[in-house]
PDB file of N, CA and C in Angstrom:
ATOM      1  N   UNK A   1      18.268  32.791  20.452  1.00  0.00           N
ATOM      2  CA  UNK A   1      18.894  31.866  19.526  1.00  0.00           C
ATOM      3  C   UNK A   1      18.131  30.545  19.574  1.00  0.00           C
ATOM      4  N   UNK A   2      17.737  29.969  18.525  1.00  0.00           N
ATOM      5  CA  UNK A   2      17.140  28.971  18.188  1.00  0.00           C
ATOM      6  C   UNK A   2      17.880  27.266  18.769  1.00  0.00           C
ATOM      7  N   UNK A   3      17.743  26.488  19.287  1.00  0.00           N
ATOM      8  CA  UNK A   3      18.494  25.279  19.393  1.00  0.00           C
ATOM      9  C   UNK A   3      18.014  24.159  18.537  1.00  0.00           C
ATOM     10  N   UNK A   4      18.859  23.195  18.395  1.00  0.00           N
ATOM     11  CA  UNK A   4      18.174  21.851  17.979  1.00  0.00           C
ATOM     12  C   UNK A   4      19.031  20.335  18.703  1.00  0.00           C
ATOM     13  N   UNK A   5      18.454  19.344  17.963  1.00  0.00           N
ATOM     14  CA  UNK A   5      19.338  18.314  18.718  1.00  0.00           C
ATOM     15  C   UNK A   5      19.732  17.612  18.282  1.00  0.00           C
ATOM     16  N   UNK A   6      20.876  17.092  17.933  1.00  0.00           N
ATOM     17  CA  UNK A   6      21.999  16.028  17.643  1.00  0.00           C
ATOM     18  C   UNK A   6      22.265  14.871  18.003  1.00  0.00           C
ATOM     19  N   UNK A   7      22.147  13.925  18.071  1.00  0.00           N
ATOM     20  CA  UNK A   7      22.324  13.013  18.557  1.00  0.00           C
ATOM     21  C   UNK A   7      22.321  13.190  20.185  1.00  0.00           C
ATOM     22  N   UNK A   8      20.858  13.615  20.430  1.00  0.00           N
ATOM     23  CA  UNK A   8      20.851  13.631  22.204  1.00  0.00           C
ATOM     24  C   UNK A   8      21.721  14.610  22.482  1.00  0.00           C
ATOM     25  N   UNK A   9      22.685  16.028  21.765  1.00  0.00           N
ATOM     26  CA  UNK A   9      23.301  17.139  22.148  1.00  0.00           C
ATOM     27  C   UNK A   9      22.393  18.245  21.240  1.00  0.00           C
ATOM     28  N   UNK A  10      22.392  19.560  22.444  1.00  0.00           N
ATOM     29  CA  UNK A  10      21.587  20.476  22.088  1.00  0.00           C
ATOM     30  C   UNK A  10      22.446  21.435  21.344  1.00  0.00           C
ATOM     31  N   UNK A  11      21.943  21.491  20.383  1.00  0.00           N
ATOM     32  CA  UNK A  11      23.047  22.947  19.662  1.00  0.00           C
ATOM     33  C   UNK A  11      22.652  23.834  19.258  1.00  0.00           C
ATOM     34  N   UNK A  12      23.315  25.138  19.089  1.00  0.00           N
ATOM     35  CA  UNK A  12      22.401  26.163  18.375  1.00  0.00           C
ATOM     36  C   UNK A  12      22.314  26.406  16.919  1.00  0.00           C
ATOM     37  N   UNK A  13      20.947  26.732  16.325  1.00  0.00           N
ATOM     38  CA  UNK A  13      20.653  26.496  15.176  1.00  0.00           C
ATOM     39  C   UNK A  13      20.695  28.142  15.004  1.00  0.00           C
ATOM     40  N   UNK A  14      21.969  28.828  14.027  1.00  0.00           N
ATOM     41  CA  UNK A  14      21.644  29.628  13.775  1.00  0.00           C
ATOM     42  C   UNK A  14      21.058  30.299  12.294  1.00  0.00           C
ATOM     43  N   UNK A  15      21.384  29.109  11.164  1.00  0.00           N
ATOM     44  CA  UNK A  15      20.422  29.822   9.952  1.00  0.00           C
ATOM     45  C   UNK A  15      19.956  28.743   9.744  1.00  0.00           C
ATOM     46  N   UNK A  16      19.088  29.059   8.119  1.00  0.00           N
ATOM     47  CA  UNK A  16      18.364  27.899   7.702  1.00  0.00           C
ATOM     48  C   UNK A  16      18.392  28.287   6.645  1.00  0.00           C
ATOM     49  N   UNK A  17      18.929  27.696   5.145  1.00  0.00           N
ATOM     50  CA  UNK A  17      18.975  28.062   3.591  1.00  0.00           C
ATOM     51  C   UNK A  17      18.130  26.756   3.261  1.00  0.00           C
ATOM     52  N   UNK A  18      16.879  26.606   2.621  1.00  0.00           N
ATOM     53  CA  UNK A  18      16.449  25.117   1.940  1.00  0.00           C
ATOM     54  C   UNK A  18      16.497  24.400   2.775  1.00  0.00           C
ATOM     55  N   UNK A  19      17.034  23.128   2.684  1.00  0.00           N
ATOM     56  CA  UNK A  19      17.375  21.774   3.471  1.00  0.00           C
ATOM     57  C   UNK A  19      18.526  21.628   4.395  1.00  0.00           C
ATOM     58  N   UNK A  20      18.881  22.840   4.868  1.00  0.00           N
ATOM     59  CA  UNK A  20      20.496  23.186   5.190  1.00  0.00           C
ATOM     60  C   UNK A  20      20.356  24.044   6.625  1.00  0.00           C
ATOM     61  N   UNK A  21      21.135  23.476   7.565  1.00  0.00           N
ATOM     62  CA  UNK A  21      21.072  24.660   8.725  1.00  0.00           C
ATOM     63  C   UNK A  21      22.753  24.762   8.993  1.00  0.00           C
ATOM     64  N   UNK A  22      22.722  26.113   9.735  1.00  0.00           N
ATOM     65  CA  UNK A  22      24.317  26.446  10.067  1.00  0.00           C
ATOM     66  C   UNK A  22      23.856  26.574  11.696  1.00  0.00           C
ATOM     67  N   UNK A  23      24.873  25.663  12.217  1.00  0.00           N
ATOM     68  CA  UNK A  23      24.927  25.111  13.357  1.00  0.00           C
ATOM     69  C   UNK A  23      25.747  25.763  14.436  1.00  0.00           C
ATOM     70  N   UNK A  24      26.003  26.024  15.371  1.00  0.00           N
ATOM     71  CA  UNK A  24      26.978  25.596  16.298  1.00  0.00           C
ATOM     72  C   UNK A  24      27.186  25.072  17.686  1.00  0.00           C
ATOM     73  N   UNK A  25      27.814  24.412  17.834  1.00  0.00           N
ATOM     74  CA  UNK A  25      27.955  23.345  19.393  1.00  0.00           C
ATOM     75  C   UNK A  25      28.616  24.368  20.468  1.00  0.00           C
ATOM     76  N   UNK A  26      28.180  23.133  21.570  1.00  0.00           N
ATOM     77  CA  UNK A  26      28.719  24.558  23.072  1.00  0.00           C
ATOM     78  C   UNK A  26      29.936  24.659  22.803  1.00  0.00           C
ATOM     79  N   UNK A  27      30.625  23.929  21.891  1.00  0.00           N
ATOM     80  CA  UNK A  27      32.209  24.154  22.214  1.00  0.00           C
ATOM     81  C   UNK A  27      32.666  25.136  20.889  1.00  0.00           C
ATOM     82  N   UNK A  28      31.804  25.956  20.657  1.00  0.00           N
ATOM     83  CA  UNK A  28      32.135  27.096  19.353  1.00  0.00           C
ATOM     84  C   UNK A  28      32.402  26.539  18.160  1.00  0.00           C
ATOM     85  N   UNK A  29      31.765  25.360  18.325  1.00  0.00           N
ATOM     86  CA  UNK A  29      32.248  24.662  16.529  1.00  0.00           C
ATOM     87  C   UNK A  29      31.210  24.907  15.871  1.00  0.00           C
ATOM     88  N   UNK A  30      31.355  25.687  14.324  1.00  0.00           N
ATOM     89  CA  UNK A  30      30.192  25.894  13.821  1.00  0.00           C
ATOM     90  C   UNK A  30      30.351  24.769  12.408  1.00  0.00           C
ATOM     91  N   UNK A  31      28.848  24.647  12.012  1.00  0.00           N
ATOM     92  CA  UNK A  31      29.069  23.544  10.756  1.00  0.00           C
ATOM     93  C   UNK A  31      27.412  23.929   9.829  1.00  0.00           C
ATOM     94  N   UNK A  32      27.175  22.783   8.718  1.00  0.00           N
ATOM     95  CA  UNK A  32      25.989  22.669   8.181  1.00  0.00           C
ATOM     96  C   UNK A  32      25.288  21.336   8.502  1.00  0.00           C
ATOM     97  N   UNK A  33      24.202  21.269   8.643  1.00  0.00           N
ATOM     98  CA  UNK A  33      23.764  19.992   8.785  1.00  0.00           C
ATOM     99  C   UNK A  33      22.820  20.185   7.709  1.00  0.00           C
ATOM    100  N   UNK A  34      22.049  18.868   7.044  1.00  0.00           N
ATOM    101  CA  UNK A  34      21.025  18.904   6.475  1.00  0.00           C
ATOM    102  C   UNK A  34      20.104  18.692   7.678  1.00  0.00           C
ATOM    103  N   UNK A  35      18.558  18.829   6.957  1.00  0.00           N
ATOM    104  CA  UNK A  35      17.451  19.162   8.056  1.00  0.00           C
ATOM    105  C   UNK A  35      17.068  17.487   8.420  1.00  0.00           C
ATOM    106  N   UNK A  36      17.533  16.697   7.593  1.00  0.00           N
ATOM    107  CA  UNK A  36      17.619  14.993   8.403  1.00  0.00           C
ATOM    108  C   UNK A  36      18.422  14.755   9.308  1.00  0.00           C
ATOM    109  N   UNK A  37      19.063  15.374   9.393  1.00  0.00           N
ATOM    110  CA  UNK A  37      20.003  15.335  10.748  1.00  0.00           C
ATOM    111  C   UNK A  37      20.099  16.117  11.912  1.00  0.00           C
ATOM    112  N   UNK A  38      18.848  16.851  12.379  1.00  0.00           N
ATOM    113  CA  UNK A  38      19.119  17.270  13.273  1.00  0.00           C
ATOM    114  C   UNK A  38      17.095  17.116  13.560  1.00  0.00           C
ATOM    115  N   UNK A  39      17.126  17.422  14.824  1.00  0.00           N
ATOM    116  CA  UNK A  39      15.505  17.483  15.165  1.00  0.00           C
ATOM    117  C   UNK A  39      15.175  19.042  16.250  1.00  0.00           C
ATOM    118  N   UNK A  40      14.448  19.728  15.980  1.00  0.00           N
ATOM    119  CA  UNK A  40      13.809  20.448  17.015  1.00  0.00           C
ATOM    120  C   UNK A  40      13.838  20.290  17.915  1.00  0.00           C
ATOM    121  N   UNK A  41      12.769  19.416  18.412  1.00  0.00           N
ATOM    122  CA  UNK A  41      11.986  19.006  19.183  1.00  0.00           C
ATOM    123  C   UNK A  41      10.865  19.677  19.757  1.00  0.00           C
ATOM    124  N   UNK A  42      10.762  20.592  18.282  1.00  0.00           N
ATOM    125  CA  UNK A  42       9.650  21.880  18.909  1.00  0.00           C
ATOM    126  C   UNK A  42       8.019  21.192  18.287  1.00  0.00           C
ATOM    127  N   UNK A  43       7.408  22.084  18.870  1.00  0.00           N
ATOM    128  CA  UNK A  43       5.726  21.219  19.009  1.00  0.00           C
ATOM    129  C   UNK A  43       5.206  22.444  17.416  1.00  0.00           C
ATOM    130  N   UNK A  44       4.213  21.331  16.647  1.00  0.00           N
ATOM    131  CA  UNK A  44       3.787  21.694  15.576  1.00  0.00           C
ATOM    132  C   UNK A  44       2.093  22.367  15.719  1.00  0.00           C
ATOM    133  N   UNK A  45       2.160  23.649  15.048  1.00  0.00           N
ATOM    134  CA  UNK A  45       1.047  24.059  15.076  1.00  0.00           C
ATOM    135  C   UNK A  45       0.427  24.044  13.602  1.00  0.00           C
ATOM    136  N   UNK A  46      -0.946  24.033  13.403  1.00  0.00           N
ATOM    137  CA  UNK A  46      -1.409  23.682  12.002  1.00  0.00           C
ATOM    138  C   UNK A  46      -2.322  25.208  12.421  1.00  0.00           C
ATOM    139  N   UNK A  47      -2.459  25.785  11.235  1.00  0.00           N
ATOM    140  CA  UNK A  47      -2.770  27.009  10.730  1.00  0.00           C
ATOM    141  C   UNK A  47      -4.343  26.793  10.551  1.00  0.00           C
ATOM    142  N   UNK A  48      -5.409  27.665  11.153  1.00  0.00           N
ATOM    143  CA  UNK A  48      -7.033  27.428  10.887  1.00  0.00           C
ATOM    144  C   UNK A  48      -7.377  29.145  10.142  1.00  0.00           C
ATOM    145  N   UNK A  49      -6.623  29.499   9.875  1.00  0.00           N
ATOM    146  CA  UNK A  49      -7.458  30.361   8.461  1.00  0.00           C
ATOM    147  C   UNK A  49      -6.523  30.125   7.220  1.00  0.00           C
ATOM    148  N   UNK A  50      -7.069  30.624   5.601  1.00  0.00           N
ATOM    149  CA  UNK A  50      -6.669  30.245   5.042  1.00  0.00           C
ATOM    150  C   UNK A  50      -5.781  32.080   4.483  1.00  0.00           C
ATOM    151  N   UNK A  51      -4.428  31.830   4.468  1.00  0.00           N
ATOM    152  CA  UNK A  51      -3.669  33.388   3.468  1.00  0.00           C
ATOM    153  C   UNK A  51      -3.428  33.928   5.164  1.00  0.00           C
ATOM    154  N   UNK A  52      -2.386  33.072   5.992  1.00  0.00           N
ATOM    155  CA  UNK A  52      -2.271  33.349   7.024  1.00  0.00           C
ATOM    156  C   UNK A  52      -0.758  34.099   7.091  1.00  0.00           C
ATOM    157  N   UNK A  53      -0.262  35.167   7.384  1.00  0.00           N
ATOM    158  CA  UNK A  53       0.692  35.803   6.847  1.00  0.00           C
ATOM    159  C   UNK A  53       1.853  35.654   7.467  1.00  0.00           C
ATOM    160  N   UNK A  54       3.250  34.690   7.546  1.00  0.00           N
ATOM    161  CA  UNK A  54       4.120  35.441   8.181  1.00  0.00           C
ATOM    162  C   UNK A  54       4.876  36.198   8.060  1.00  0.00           C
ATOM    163  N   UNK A  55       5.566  36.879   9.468  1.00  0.00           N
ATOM    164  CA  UNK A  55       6.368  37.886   9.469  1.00  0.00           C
ATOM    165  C   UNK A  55       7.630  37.908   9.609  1.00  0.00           C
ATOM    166  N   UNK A  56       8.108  39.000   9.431  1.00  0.00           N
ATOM    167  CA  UNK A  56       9.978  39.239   9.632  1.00  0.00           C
ATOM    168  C   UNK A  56       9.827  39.229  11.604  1.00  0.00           C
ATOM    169  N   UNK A  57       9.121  39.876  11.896  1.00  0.00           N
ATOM    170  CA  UNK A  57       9.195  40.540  13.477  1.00  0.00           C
ATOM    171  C   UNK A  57       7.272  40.319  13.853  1.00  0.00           C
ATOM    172  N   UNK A  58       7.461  40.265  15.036  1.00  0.00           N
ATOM    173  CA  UNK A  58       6.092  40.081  15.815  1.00  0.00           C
ATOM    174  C   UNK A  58       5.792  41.489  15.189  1.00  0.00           C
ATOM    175  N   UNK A  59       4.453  41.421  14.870  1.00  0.00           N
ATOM    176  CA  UNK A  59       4.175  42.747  14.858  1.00  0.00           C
ATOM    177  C   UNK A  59       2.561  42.745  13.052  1.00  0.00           C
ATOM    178  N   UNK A  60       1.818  42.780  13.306  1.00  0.00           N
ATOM    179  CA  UNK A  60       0.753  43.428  12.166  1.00  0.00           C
ATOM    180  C   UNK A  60       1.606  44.169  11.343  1.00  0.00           C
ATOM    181  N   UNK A  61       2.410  45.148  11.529  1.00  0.00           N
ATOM    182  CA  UNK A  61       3.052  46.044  10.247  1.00  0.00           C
ATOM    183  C   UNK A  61       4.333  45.399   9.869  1.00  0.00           C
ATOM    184  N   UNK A  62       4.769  44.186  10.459  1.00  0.00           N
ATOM    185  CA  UNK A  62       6.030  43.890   9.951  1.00  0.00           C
ATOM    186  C   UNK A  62       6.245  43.038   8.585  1.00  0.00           C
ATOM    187  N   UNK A  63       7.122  43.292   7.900  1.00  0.00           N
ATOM    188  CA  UNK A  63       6.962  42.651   6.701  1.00  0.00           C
ATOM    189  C   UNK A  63       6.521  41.249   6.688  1.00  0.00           C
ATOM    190  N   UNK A  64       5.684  40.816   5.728  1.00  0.00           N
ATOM    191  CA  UNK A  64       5.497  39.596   5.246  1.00  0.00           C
ATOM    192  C   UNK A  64       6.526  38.533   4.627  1.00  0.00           C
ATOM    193  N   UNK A  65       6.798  37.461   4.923  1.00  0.00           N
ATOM    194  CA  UNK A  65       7.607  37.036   4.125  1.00  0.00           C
ATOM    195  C   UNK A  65       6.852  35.941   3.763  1.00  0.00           C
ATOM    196  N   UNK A  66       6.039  34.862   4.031  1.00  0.00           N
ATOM    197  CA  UNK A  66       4.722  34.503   3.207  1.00  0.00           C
ATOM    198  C   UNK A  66       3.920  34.013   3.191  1.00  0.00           C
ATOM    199  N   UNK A  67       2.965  33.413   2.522  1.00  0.00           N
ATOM    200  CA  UNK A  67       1.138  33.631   3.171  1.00  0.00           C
ATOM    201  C   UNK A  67       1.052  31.888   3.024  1.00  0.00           C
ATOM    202  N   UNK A  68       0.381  31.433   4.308  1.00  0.00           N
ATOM    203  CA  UNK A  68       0.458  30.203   4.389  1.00  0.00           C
ATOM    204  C   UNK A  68      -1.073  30.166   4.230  1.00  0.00           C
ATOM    205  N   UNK A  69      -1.276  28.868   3.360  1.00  0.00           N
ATOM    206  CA  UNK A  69      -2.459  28.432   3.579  1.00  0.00           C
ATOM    207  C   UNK A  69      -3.063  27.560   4.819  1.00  0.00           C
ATOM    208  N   UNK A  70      -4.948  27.500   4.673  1.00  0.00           N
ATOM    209  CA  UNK A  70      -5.319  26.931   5.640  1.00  0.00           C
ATOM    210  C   UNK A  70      -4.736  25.627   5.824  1.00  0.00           C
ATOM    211  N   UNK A  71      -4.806  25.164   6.965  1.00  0.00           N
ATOM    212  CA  UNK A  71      -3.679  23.540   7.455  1.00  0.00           C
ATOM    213  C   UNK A  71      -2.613  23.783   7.230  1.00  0.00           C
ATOM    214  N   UNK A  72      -1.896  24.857   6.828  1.00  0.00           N
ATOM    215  CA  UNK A  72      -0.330  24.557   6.990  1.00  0.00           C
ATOM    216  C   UNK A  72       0.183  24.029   8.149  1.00  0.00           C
ATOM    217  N   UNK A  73       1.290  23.416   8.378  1.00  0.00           N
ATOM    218  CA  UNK A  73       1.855  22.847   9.445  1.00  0.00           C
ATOM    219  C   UNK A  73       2.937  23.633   9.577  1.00  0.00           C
ATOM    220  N   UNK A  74       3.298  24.184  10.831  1.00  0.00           N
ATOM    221  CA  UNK A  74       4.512  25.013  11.135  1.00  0.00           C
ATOM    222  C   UNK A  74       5.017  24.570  12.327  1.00  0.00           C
ATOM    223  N   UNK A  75       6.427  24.918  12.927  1.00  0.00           N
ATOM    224  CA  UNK A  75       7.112  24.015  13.921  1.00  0.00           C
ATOM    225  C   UNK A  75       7.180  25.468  14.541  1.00  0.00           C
ATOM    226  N   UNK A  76       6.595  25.097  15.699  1.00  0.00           N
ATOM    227  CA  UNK A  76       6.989  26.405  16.758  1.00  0.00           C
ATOM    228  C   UNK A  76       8.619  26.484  17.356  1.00  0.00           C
ATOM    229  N   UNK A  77       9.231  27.640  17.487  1.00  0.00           N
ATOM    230  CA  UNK A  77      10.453  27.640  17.414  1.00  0.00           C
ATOM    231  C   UNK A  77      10.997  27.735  19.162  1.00  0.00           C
ATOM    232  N   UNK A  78       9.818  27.918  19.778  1.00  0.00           N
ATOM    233  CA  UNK A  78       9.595  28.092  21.674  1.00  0.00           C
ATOM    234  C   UNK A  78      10.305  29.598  22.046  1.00  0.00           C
ATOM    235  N   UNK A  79      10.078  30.206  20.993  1.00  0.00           N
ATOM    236  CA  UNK A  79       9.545  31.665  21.323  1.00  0.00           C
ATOM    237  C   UNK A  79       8.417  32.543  20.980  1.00  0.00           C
ATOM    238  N   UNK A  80       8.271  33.152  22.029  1.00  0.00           N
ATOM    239  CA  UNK A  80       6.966  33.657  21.731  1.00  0.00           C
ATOM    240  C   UNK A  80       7.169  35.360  22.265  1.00  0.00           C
ATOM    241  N   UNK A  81       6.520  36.118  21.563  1.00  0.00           N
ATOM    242  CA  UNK A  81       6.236  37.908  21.506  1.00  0.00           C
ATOM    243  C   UNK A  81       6.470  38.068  23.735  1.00  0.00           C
ATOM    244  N   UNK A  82       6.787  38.868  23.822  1.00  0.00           N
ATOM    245  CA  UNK A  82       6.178  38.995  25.237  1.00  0.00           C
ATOM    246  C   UNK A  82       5.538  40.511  25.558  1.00  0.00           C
ATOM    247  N   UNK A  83       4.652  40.573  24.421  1.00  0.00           N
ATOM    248  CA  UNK A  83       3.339  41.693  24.288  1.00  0.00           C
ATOM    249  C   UNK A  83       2.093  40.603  23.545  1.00  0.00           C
ATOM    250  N   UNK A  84       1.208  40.961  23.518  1.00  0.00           N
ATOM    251  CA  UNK A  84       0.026  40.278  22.857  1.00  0.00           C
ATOM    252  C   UNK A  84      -0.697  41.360  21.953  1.00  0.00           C
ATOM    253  N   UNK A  85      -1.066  41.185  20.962  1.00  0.00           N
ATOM    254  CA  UNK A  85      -1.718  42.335  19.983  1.00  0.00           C
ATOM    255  C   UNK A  85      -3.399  41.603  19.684  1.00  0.00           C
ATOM    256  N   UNK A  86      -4.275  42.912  19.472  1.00  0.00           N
ATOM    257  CA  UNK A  86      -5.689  42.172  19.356  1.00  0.00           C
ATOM    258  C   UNK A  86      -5.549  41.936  17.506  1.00  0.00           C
ATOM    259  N   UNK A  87      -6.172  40.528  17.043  1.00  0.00           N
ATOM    260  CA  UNK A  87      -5.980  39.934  15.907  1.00  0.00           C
ATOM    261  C   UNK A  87      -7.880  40.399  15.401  1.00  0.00           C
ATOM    262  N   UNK A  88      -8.112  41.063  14.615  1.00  0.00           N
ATOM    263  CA  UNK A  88      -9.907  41.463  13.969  1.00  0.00           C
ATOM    264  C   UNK A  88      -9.924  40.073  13.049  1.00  0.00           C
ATOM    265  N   UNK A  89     -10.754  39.168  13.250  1.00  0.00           N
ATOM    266  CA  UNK A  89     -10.650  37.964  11.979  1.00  0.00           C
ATOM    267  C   UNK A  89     -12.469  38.356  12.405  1.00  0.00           C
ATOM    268  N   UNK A  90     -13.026  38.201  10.866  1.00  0.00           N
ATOM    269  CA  UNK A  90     -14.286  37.809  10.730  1.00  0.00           C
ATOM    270  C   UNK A  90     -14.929  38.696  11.730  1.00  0.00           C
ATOM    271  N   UNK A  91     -14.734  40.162  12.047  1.00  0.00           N
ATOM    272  CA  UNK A  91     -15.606  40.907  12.721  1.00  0.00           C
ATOM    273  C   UNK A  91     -15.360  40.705  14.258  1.00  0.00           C
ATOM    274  N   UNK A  92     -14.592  39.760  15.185  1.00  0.00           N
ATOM    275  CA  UNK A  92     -13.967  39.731  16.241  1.00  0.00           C
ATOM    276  C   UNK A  92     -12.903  39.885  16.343  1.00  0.00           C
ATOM    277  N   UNK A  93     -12.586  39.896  17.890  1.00  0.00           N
ATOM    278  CA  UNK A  93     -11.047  41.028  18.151  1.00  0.00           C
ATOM    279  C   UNK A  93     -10.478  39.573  19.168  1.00  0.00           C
ATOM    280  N   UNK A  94      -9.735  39.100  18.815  1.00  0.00           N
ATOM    281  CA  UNK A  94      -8.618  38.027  19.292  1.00  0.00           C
ATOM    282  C   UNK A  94      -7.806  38.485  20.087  1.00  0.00           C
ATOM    283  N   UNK A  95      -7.473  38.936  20.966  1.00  0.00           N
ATOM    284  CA  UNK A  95      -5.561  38.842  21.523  1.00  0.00           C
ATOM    285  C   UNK A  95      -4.822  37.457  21.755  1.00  0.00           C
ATOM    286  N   UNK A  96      -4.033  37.460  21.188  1.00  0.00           N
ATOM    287  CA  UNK A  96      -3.046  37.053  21.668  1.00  0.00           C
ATOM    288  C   UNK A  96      -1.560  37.133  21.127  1.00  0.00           C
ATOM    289  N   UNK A  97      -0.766  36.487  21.737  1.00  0.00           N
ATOM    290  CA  UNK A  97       0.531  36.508  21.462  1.00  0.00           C
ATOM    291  C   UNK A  97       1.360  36.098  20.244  1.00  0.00           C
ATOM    292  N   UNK A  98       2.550  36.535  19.350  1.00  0.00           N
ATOM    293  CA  UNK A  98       3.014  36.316  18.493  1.00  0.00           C
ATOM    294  C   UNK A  98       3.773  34.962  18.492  1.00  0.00           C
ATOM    295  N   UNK A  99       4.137  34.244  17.618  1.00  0.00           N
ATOM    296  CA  UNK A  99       5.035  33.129  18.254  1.00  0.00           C
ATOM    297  C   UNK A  99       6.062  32.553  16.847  1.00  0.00           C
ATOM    298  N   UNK A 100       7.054  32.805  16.893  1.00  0.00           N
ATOM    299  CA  UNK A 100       8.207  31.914  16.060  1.00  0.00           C
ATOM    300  C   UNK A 100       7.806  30.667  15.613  1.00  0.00           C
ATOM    301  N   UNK A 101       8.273  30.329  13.813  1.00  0.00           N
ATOM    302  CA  UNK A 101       7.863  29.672  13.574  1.00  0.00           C
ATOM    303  C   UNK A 101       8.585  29.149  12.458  1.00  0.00           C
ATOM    304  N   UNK A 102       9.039  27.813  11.959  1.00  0.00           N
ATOM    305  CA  UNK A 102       9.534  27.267  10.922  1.00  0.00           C
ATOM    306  C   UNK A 102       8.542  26.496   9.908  1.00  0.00           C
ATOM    307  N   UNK A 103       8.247  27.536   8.978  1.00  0.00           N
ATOM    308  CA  UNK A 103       6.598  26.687   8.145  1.00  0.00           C
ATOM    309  C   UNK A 103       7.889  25.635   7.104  1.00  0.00           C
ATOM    310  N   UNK A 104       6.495  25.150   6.508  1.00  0.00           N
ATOM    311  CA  UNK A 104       7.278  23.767   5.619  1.00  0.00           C
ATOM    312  C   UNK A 104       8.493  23.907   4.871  1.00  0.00           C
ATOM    313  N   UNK A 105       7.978  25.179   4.128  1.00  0.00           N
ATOM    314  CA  UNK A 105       9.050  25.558   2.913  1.00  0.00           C
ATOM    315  C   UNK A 105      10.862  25.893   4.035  1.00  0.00           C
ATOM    316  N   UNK A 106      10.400  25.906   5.058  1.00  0.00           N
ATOM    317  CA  UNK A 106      11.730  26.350   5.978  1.00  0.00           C
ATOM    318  C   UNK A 106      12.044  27.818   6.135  1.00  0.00           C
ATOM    319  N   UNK A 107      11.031  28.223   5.722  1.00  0.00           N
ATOM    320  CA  UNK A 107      10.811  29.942   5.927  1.00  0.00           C
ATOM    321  C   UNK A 107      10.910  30.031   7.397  1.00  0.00           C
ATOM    322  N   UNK A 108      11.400  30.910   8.544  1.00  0.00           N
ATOM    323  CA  UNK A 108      11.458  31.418   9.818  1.00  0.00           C
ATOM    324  C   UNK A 108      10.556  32.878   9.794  1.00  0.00           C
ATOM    325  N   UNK A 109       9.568  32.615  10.750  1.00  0.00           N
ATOM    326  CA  UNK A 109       9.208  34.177  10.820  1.00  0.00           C
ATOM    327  C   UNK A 109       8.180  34.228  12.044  1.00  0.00           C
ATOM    328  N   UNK A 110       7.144  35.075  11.982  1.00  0.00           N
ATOM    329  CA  UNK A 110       6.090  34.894  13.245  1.00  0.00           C
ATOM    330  C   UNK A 110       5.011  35.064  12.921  1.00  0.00           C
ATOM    331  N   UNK A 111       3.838  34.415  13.270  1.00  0.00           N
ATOM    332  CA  UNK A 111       2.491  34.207  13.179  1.00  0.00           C
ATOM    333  C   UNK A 111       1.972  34.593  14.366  1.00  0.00           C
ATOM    334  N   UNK A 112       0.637  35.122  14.480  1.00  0.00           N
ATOM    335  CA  UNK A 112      -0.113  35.601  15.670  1.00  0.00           C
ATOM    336  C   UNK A 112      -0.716  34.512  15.675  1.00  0.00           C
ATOM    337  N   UNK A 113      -0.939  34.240  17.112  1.00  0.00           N
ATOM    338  CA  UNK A 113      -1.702  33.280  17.797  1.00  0.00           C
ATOM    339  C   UNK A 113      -3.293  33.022  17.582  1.00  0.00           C
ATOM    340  N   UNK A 114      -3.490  33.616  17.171  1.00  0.00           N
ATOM    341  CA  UNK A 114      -5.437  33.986  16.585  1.00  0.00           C
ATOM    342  C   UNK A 114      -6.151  32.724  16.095  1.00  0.00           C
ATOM    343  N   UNK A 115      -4.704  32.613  15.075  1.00  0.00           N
ATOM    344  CA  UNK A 115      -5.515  31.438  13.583  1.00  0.00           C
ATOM    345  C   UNK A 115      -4.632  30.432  14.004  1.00  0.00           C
ATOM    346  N   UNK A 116      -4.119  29.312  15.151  1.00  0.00           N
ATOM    347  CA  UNK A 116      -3.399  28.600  15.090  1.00  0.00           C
ATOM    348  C   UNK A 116      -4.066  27.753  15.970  1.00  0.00           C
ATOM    349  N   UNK A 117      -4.347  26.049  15.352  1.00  0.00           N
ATOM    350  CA  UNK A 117      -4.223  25.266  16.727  1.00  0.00           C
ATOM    351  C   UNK A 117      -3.088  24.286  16.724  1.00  0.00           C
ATOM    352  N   UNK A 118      -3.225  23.983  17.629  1.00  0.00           N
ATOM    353  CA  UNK A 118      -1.597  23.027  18.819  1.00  0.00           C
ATOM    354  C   UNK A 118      -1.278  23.917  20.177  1.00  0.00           C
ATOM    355  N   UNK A 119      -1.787  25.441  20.395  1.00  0.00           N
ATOM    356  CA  UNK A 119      -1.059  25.943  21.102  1.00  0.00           C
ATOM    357  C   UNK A 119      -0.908  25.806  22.376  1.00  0.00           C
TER     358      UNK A 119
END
């Protein structure tokens, strides 16, 4: 489960529609916040190839949900795959690990570690 933070309280962030998250606090209160009101505090990775794909699930065969261009900025969500898959870019074989991610549009999904720096 995803968290975020509130005024210095950590809560869990469980969806995200647009500008909108559905929330809930340790004490089972669930709500909406807009995305100005609450912060991550997760570390941003910017995307170094360009038609970089994310996914529903860690995974090369898992569906796409959509293709970020080069420099996109995405907010790592501080999860990451705990398998590593080899990534082929440009005739070399990459491994590494999958990792959660909130790109601009507020899409949630996972990107392989290959084409990303911040990590």
């Amino acid at each position: 489960m995803d968290q975020c933070t509130v005024r210095g309280e950590r809560i869990k962030l469980l969806s995200t529609d647009g500008d909108w998250a559905q929330v809930e606090t340790s004490k089972g209160i669930r709500g909406y916040l807009h995305k100005t009101q609450y912060s991550s505090g997760a570390k941003k990775f910017s995307t170094t190839v360009d038609k970089m794909n994310l996914r529903e699930t860690p995974g090369f065969n898992a569906k796409v949900i959509t293709i970020l261009p080069i420099n996109s900025s995405v907010e790592y969500l501080n999860v990451k795959s705990d398998f590593q898959d080899v990534a082929k870019i440009q005739g070399r074989e990459i491994l590494g690990y999958w990792y959660k991610v909130r790109a601009a549009d507020g899409s949630i999904g996972w990107i392989h570690g290959c084409c990303v720096s911040g990590i």
